[in-house]
C-alpha atoms as a PDB file:
ATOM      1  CA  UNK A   1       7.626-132.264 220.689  1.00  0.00           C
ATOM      2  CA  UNK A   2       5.168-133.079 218.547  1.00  0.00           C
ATOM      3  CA  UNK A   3       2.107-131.738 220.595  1.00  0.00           C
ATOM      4  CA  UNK A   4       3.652-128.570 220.887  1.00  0.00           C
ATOM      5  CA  UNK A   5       4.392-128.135 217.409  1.00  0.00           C
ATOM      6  CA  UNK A   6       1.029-128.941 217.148  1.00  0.00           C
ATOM      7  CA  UNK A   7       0.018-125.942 218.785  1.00  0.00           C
ATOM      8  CA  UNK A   8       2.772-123.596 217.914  1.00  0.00           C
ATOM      9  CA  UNK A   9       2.791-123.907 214.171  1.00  0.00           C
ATOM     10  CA  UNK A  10      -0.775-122.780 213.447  1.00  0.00           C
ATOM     11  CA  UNK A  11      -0.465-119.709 216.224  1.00  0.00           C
ATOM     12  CA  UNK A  12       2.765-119.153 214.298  1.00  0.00           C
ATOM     13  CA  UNK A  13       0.717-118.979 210.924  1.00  0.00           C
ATOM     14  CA  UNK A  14      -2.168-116.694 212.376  1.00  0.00           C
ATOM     15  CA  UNK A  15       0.516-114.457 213.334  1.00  0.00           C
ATOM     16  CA  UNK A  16       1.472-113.724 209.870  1.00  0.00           C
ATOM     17  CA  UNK A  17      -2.023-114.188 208.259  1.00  0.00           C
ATOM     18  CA  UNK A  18      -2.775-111.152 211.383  1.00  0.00           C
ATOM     19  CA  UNK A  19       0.674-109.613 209.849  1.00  0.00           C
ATOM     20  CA  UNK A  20      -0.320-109.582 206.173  1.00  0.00           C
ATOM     21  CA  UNK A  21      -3.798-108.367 206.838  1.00  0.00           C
ATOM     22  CA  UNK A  22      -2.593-105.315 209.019  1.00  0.00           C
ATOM     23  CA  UNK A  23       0.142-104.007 205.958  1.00  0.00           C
ATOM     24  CA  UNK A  24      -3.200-104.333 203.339  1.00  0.00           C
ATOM     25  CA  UNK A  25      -3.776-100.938 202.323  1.00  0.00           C
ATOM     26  CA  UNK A  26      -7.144-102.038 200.609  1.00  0.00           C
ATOM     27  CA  UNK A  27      -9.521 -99.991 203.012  1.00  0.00           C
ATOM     28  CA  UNK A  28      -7.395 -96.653 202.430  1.00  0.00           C
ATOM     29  CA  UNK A  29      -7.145 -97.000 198.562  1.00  0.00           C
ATOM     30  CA  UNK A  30     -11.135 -97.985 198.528  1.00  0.00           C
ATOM     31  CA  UNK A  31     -12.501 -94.442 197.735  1.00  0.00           C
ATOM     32  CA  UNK A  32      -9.704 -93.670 195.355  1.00  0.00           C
ATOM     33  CA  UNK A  33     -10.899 -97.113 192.982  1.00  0.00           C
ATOM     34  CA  UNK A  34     -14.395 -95.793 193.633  1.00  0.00           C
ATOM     35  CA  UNK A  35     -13.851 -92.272 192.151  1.00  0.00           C
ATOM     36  CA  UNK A  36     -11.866 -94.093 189.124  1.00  0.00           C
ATOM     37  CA  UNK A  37     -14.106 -96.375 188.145  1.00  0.00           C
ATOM     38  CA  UNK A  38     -17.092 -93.554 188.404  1.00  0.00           C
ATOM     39  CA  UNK A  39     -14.673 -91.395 186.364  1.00  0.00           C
ATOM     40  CA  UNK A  40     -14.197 -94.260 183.308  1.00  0.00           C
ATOM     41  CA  UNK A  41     -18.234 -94.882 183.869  1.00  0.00           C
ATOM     42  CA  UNK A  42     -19.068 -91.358 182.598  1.00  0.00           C
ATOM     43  CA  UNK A  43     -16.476 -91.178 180.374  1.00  0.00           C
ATOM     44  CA  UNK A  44     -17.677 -94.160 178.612  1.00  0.00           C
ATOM     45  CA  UNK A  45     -21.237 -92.786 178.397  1.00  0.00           C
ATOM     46  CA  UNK A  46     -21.037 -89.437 177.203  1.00  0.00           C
ATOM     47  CA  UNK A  47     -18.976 -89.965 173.507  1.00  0.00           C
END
């Protein structure tokens, strides 16, 4: 019981690390942050 829960418990938590990491939407929204922090960059250097 214990051996197997060994083993079972951490695949377990990779699955949902795996899980989490797939729904992150980080990589798409990327060039979107880029282009907003460009656009406050100039903003704040030409007053």
């Amino acid at each position: 019981m214990i051996r197997s829960l060994n083993g079972l418990i951490p695949a377990m938590l990779w699955l949902l690390v795996i899980a989490s990491l797939s729904l992150y939407k980080l990589d798409k929204l990327a060039p979107q942050i880029r282009e907003q922090i460009e656009a406050r960059k100039t903003a704040e250097a030409s007053p």
